[in-house]
C-alpha atoms as a PDB file:
ATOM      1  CA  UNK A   1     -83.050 -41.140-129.532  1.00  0.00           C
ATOM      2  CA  UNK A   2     -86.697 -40.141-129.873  1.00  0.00           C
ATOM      3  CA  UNK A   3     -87.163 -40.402-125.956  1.00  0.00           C
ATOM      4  CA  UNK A   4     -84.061 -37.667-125.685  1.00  0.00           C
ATOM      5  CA  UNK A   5     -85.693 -35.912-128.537  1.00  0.00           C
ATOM      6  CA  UNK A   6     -89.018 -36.141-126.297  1.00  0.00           C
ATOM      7  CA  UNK A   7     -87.642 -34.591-123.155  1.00  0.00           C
ATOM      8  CA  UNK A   8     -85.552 -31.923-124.923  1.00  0.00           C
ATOM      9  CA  UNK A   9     -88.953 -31.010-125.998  1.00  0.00           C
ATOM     10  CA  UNK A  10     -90.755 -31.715-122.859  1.00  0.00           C
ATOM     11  CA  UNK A  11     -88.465 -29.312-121.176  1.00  0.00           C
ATOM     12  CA  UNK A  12     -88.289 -26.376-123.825  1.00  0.00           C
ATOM     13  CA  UNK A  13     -92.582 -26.239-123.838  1.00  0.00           C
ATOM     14  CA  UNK A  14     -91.963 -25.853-119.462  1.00  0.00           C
ATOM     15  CA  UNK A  15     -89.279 -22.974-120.043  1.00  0.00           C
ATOM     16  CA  UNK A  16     -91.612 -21.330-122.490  1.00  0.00           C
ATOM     17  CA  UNK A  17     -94.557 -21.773-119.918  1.00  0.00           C
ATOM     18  CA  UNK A  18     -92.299 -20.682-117.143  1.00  0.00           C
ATOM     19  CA  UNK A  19     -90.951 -17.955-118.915  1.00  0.00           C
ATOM     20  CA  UNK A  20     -94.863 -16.830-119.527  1.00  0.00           C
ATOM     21  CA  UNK A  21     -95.749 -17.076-116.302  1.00  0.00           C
ATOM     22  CA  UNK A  22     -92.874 -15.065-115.167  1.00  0.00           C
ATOM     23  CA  UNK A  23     -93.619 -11.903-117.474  1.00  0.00           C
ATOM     24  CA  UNK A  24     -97.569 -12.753-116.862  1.00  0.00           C
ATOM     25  CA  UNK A  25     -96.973 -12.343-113.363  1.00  0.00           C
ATOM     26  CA  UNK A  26     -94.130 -10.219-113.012  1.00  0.00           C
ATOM     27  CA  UNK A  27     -95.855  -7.754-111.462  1.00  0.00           C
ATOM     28  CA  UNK A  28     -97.287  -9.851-108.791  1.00  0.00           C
ATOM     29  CA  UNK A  29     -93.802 -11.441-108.069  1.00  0.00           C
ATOM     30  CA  UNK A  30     -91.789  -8.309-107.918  1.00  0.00           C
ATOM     31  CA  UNK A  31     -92.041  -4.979-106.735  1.00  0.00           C
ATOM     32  CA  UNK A  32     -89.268  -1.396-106.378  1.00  0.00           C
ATOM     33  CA  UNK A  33     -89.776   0.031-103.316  1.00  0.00           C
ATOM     34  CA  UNK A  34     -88.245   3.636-104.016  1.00  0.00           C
ATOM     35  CA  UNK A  35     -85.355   6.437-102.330  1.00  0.00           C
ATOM     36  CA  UNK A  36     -88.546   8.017-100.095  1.00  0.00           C
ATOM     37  CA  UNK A  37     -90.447   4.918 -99.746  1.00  0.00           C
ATOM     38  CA  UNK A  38     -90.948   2.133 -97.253  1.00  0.00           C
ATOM     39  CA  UNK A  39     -93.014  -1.241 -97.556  1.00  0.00           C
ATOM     40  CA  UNK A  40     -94.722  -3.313 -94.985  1.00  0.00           C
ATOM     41  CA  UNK A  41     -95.945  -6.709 -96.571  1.00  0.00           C
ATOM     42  CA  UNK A  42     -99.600  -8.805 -95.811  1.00  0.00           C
ATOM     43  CA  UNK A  43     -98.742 -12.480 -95.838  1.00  0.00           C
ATOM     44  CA  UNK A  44    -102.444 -14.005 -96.870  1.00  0.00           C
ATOM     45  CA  UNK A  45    -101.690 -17.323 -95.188  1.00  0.00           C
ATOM     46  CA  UNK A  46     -98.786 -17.040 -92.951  1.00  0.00           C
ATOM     47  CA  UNK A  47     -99.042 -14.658 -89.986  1.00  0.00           C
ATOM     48  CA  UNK A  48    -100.921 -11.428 -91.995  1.00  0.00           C
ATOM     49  CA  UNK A  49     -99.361  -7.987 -91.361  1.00  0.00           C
ATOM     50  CA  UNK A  50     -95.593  -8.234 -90.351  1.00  0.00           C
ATOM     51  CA  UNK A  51     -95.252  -4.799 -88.755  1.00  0.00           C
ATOM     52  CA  UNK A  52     -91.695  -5.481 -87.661  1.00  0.00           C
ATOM     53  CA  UNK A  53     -90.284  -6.723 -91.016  1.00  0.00           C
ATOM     54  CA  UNK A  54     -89.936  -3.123 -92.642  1.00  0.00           C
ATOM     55  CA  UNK A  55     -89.068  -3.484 -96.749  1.00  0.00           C
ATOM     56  CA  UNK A  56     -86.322  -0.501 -97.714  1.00  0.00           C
ATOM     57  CA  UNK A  57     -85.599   0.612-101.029  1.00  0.00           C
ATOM     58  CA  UNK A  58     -84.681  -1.568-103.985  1.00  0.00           C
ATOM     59  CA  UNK A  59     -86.641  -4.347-105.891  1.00  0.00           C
ATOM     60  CA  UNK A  60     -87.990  -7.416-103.866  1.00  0.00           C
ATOM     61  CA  UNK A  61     -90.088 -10.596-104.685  1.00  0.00           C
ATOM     62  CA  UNK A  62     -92.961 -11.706-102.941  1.00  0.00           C
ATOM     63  CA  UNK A  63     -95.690 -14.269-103.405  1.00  0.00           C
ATOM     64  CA  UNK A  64     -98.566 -13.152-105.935  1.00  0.00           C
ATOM     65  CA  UNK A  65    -101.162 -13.659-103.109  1.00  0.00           C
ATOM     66  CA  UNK A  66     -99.548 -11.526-100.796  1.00  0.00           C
ATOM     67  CA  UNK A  67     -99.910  -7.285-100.182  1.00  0.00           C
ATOM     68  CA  UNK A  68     -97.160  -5.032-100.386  1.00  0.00           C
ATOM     69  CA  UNK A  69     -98.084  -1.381 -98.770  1.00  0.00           C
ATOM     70  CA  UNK A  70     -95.803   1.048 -99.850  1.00  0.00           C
ATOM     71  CA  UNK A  71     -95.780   4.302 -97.491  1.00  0.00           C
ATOM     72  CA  UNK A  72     -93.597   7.615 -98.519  1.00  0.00           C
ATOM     73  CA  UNK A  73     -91.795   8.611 -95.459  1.00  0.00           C
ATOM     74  CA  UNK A  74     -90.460  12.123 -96.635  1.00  0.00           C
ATOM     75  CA  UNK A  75     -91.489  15.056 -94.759  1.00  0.00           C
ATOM     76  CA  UNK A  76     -95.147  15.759 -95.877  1.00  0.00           C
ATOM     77  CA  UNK A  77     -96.896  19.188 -95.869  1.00  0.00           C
ATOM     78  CA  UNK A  78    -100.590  20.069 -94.960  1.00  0.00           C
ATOM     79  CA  UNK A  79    -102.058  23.787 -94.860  1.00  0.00           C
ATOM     80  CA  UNK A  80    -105.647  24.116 -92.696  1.00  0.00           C
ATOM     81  CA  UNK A  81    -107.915  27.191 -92.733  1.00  0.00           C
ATOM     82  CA  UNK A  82    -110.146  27.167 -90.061  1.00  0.00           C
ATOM     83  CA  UNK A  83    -112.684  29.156 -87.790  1.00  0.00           C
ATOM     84  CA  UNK A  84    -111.606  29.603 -84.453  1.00  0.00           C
ATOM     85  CA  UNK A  85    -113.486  31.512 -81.571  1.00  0.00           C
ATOM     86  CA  UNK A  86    -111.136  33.044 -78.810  1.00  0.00           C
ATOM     87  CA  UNK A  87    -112.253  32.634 -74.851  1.00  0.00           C
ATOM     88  CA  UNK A  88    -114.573  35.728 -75.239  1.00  0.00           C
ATOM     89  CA  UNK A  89    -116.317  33.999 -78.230  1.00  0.00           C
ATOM     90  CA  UNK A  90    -114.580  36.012 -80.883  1.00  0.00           C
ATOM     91  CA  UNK A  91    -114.905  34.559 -84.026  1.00  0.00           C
ATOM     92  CA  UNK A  92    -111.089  34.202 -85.541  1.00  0.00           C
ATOM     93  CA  UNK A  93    -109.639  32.850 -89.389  1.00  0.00           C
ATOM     94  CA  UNK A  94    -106.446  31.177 -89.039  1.00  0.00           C
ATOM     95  CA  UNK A  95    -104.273  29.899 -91.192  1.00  0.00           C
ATOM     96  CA  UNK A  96    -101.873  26.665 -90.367  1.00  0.00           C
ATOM     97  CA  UNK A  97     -99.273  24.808 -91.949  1.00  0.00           C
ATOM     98  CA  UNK A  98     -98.061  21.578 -90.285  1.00  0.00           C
ATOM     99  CA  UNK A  99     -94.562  19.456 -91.145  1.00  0.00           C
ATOM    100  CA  UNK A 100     -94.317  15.773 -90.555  1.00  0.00           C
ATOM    101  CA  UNK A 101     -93.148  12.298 -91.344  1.00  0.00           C
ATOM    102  CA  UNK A 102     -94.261   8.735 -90.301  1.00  0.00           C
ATOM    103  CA  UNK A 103     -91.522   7.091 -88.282  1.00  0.00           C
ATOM    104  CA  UNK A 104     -89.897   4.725 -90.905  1.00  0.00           C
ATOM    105  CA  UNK A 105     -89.492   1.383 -88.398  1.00  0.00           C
ATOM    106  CA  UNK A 106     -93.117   2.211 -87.469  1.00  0.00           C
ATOM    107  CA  UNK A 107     -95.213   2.104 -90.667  1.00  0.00           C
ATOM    108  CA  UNK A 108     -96.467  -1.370 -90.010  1.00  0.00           C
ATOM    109  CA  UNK A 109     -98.343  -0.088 -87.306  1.00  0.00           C
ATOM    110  CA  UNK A 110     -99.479   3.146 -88.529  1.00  0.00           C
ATOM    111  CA  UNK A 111    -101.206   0.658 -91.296  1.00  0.00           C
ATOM    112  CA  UNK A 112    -102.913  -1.457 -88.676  1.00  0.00           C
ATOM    113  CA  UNK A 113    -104.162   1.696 -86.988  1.00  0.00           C
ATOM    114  CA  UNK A 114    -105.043   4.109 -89.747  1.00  0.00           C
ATOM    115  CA  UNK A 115    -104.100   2.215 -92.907  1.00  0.00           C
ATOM    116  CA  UNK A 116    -102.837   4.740 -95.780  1.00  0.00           C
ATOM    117  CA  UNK A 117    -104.958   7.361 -94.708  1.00  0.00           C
ATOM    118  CA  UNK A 118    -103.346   7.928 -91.538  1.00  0.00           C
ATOM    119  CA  UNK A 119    -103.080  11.871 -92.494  1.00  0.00           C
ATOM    120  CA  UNK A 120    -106.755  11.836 -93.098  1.00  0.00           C
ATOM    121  CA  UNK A 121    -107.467  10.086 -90.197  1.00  0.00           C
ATOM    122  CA  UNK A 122    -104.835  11.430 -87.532  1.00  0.00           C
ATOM    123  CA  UNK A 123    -102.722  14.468 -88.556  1.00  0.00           C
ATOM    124  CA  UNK A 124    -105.750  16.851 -89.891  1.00  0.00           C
ATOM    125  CA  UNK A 125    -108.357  16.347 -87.062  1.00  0.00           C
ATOM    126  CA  UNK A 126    -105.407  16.512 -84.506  1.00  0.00           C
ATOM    127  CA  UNK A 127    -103.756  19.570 -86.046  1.00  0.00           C
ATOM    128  CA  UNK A 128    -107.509  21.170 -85.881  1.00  0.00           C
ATOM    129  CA  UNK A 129    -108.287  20.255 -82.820  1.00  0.00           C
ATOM    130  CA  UNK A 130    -105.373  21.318 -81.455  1.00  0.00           C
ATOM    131  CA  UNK A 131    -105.205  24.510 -82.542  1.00  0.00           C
ATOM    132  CA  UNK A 132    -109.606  25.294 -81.504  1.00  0.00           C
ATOM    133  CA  UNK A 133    -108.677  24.263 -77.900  1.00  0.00           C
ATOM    134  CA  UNK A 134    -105.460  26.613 -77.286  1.00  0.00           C
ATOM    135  CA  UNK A 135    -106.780  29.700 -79.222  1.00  0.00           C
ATOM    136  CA  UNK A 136    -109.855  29.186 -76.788  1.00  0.00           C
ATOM    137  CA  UNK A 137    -107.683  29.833 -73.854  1.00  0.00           C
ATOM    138  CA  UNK A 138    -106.498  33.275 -75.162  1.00  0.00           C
ATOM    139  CA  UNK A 139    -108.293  36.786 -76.484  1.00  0.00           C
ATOM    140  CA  UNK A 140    -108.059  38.020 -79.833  1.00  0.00           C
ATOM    141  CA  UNK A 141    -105.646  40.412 -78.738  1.00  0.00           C
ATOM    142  CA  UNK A 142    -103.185  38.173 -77.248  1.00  0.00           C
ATOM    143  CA  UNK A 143    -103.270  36.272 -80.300  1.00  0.00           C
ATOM    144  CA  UNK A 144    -102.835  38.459 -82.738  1.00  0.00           C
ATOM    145  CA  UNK A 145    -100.365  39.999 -81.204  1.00  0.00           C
ATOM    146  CA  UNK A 146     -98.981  40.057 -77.074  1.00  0.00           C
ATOM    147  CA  UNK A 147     -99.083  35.990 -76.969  1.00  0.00           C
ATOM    148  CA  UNK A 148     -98.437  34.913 -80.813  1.00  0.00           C
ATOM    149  CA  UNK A 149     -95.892  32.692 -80.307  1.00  0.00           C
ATOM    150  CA  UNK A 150     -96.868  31.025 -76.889  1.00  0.00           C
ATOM    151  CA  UNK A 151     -99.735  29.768 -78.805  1.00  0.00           C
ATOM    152  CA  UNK A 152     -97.926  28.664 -81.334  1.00  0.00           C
ATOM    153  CA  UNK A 153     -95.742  26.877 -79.423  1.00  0.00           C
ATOM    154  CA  UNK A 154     -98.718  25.403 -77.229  1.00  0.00           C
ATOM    155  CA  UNK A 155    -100.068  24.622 -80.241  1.00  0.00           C
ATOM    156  CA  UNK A 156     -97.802  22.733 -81.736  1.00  0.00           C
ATOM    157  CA  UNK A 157     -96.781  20.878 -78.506  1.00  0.00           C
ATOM    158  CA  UNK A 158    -100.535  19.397 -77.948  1.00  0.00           C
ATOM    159  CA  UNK A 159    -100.497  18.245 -81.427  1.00  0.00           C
ATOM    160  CA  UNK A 160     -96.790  16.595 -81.469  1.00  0.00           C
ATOM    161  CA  UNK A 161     -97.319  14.772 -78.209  1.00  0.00           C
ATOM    162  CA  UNK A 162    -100.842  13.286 -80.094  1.00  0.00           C
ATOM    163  CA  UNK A 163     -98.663  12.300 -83.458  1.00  0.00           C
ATOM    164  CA  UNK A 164     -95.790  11.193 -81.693  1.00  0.00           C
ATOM    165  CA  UNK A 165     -97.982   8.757 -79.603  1.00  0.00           C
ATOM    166  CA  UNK A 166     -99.168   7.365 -82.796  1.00  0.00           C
ATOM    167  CA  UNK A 167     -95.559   7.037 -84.916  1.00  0.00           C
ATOM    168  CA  UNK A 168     -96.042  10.020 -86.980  1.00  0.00           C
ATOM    169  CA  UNK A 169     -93.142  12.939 -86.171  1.00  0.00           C
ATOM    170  CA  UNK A 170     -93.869  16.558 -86.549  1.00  0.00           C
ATOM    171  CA  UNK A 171     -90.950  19.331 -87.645  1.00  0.00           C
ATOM    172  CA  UNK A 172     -92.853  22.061 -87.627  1.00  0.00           C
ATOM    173  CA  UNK A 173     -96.245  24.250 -86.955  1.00  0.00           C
ATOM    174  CA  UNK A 174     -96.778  27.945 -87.861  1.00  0.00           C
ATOM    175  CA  UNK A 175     -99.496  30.150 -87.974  1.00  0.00           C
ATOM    176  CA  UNK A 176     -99.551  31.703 -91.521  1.00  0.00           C
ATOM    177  CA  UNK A 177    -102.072  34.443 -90.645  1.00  0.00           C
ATOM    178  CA  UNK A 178    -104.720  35.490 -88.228  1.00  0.00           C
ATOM    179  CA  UNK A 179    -107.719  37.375 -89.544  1.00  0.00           C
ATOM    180  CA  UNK A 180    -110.315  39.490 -87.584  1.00  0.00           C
ATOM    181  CA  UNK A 181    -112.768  41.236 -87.906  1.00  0.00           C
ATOM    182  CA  UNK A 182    -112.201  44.951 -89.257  1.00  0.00           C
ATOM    183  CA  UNK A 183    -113.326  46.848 -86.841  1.00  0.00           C
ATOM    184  CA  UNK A 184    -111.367  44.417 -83.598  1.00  0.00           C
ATOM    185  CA  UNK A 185    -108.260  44.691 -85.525  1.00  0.00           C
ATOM    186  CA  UNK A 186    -107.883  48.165 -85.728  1.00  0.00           C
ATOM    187  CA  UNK A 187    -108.712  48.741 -82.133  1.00  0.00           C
ATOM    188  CA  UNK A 188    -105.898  46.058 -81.007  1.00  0.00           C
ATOM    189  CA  UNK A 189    -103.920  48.516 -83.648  1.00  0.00           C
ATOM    190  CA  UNK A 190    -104.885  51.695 -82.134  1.00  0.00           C
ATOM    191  CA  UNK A 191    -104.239  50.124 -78.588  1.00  0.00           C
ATOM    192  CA  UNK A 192    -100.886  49.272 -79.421  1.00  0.00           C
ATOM    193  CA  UNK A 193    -100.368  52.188 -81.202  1.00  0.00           C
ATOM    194  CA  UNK A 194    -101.068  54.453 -78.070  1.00  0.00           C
ATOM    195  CA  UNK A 195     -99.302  51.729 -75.645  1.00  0.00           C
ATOM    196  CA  UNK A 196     -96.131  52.253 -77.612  1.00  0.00           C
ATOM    197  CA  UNK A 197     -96.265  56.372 -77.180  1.00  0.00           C
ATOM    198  CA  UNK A 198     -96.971  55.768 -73.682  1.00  0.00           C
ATOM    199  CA  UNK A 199     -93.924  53.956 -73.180  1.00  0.00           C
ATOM    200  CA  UNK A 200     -91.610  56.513 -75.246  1.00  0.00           C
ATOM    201  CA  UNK A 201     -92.994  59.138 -73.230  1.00  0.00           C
ATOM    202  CA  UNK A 202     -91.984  56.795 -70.195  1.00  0.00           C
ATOM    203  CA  UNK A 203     -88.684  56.547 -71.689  1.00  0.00           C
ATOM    204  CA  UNK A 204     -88.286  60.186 -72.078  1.00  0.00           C
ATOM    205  CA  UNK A 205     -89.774  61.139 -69.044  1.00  0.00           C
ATOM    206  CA  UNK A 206     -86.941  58.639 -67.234  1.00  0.00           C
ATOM    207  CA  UNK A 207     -84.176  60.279 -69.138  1.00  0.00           C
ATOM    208  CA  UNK A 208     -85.213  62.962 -68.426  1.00  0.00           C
ATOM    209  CA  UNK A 209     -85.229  62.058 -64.735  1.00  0.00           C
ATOM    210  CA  UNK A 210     -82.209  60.733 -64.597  1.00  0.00           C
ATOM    211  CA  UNK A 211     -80.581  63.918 -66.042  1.00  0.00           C
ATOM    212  CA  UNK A 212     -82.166  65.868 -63.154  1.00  0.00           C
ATOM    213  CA  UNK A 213     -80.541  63.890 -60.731  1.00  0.00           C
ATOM    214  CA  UNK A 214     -77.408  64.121 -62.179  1.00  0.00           C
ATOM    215  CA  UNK A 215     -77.119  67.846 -62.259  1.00  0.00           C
ATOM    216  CA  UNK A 216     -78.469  67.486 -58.323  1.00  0.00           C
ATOM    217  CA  UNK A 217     -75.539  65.405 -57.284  1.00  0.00           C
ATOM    218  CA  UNK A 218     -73.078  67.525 -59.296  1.00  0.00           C
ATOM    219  CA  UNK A 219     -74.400  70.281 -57.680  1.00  0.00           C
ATOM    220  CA  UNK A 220     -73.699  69.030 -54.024  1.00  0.00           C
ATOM    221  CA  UNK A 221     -70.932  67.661 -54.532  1.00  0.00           C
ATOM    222  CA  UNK A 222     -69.516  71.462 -55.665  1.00  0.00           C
ATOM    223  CA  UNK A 223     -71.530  72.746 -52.614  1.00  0.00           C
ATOM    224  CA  UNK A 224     -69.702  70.574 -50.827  1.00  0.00           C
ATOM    225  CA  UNK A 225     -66.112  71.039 -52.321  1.00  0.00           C
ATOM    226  CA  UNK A 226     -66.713  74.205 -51.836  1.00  0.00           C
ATOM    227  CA  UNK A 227     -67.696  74.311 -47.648  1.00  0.00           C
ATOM    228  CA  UNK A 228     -64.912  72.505 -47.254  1.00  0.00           C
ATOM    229  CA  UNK A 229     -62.581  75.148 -48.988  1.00  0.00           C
ATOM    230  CA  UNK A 230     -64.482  77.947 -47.505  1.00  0.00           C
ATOM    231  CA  UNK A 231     -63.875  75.979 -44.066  1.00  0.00           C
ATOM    232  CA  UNK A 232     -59.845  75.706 -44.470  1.00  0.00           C
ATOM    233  CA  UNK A 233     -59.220  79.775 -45.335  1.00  0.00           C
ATOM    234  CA  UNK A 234     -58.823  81.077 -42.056  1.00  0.00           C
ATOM    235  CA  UNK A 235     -57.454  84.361 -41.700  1.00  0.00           C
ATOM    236  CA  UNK A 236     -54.071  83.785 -40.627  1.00  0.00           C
ATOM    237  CA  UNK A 237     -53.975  80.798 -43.699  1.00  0.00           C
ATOM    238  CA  UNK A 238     -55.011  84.297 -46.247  1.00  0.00           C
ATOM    239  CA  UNK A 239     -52.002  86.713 -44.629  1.00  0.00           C
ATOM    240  CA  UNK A 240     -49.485  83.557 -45.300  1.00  0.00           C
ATOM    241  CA  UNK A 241     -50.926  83.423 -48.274  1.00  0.00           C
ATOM    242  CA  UNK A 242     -50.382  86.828 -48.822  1.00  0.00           C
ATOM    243  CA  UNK A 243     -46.981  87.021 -48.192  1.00  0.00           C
ATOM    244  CA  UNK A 244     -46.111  84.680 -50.115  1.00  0.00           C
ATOM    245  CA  UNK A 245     -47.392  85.879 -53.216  1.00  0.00           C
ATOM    246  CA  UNK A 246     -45.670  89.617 -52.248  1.00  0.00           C
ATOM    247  CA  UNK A 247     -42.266  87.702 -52.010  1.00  0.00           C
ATOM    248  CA  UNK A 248     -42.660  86.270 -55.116  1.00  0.00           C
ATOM    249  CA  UNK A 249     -43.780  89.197 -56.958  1.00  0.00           C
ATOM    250  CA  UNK A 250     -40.671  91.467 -55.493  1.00  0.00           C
ATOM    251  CA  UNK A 251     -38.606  89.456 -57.251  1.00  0.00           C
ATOM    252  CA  UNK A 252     -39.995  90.110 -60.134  1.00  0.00           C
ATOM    253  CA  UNK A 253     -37.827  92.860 -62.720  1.00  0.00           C
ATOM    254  CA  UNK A 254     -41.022  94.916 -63.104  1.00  0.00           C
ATOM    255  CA  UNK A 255     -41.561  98.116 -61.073  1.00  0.00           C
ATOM    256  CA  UNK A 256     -44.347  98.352 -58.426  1.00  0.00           C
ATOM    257  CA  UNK A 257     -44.792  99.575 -54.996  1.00  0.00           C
ATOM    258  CA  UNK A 258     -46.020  97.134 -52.099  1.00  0.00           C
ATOM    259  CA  UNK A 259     -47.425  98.673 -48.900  1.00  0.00           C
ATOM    260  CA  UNK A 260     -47.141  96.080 -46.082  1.00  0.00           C
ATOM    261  CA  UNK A 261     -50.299  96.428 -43.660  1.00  0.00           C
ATOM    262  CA  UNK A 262     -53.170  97.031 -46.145  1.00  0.00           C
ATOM    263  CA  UNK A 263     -56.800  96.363 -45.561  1.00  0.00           C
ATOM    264  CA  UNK A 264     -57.135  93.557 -42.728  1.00  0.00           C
ATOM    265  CA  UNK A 265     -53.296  93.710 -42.936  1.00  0.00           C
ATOM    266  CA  UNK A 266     -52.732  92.176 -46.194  1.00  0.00           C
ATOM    267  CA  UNK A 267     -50.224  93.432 -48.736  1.00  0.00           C
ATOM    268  CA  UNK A 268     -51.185  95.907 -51.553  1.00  0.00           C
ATOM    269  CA  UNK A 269     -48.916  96.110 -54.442  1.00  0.00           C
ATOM    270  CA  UNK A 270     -49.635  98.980 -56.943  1.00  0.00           C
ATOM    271  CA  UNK A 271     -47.998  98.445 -60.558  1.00  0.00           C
ATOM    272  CA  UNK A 272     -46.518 101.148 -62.779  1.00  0.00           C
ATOM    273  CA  UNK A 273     -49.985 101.417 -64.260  1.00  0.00           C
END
C-alpha cells in the first residue's frame, strides 16, 4: 500500500513539474502566427532554414531551441523624397510613394537574402535608384509636364522587374509631386501657356478655313447649276414657253388683252390695270 501510495506521489510531483515547465516555457513551445502574417521556422539542429515549409495563420508548437520568423505579408506602404537631376543637370524634388507585398510562398527566401529588413535593404534603394536613372533620361519639362506619366510608368517598370526578381510584388508607383525651381517652372508655365493659344488660334484659323471652302464649293456648284440652265433656254424653248403660259392665262375669268408677236415675238398680255 505504501509503494502505491509512493508512485501516486511520484507521479503527481512529475505532473506538477511538467505542468511548470509547460507554462515556464510556453512561450518557447508555442507561437500564433496571425490573419496578415506568415512564419518560416530555423531548425537549430536539423536542416536550419526550411524556406519551403511556409507556417499560415493559427497557433503552432515548435521546439524551444528553434526560430520562428514571422513576416506580415499585407500590402506595405513607403513614401521617398528625393533629389533628382534631369539629363540637362537640372536639379528636381520628387516625391514617391511605392505599394508592395512579399510573395507569401516566398518569405523563406526573402529571409535568407535580406532577413527582416528586406524593405531596408531592397525596396528603398531600388525604388531610388530607379526613379534617379529614368528622370535622367528626360528634361524638366517633359517631366513636369509633356512625359509625366511615361516616366512614371518607366519608373515603376525598372523597379517591379528588380522586386519581382527578388519575391517582393509591387501594386503600385506614383509620383506625388515634382518641384522646381521658381523661376524653370514658370517658364514651362508660360510655354505652355502660349503653346495652348497657338493651337486655338490653329483651331480657329482651320474653322475658319474650312468655312471658306465651303462657301467656294457652294458657290460653283450654283455657277454651275446655273450654266447649265442658261445652256438649255434656247429661244425657240422661251416662245413654247411663252405660249404656254398665254394659254393658260386666257382661260383665266379676269379681263386682259394679249397681243401675239411682241418683242422677239413673244406674247404681251396687258391686265385691266
Amino acid at each position: 500500500m505504501d509503494q502505491l501510495d509512493n508512485r501516486k506521489v511520484i507521479l503527481a510531483v512529475a505532473v506538477v513539474f511538467g505542468l511548470i515547465f509547460l507554462f515556464a516555457f510556453s512561450s518557447s513551445l508555442f507561437y500564433t502566427i496571425q490573419a496578415t502574417e506568415r512564419g518560416v521556422v530555423f531548425y537549430k539542429f536539423s536542416g536550419g532554414l526550411d524556406n519551403d515549409d511556409i507556417k499560415t495563420p493559427g497557433l503552432h508548437f515548435k521546439a524551444p531551441w528553434n526560430e520562428v520568423y514571422v513576416y506580415e505579408v499585407s500590402e506595405s506602404k513607403e513614401e521617398e523624397k528625393m533629389d533628382v537631376l534631369d539629363k540637362n543637370g537640372l536639379s528636381i524634388s520628387v516625391d514617391v510613394t511605392v505599394r508592395f507585398y512579399p510573395l507569401f510562398d516566398k518569405i523563406g527566401y526573402i529571409h535568407e537574402k535580406f532577413n527582416r529588413s528586406y524593405i531596408e535593404k531592397l525596396v528603398i534603394p531600388e525604388v531610388r535608384s530607379s526613379v534617379r536613372q529614368v528622370m535622367g533620361r528626360y528634361s524638366a519639362e517633359e517631366i513636369y509636364s509633356t512625359k509625366r506619366s511615361e516616366v512614371e510608368n518607366a519608373i515603376k517598370d525598372e523597379t517591379g522587374n528588380v522586386l519581382s526578381e527578388n519575391n517582393i510584388q509591387m501594386k503600385a508607383l506614383l509620383i506625388r509631386s515634382i518641384n522646381l525651381p521658381a523661376q524653370i517652372k514658370q517658364a514651362i508655365e508660360n510655354k505652355l501657356e502660349q503653346e495652348q493659344q497657338a493651337l486655338a488660334y490653329q483651331f480657329r484659323l482651320d474653322k475658319e478655313k474650312s468655312e471658306a471652302e465651303r462657301k467656294r464649293i457652294a458657290a460653283e456648284g450654283e455657277a454651275a447649276a446655273n450654266d447649265i440652265i442658261n445652256s438649255s433656254l434656247t429661244s425657240a424653248l422661251l416662245k413654247m414657253r411663252g405660249i404656254e403660259a398665254t394659254l393658260e392665262l386666257s382661260k383665266s375669268e379676269n379681263s386682259k388683252v394679249v397681243i401675239i408677236g411682241g418683242q422677239d415675238g413673244m406674247p404681251l398680255i396687258l391686265g385691266d390695270n
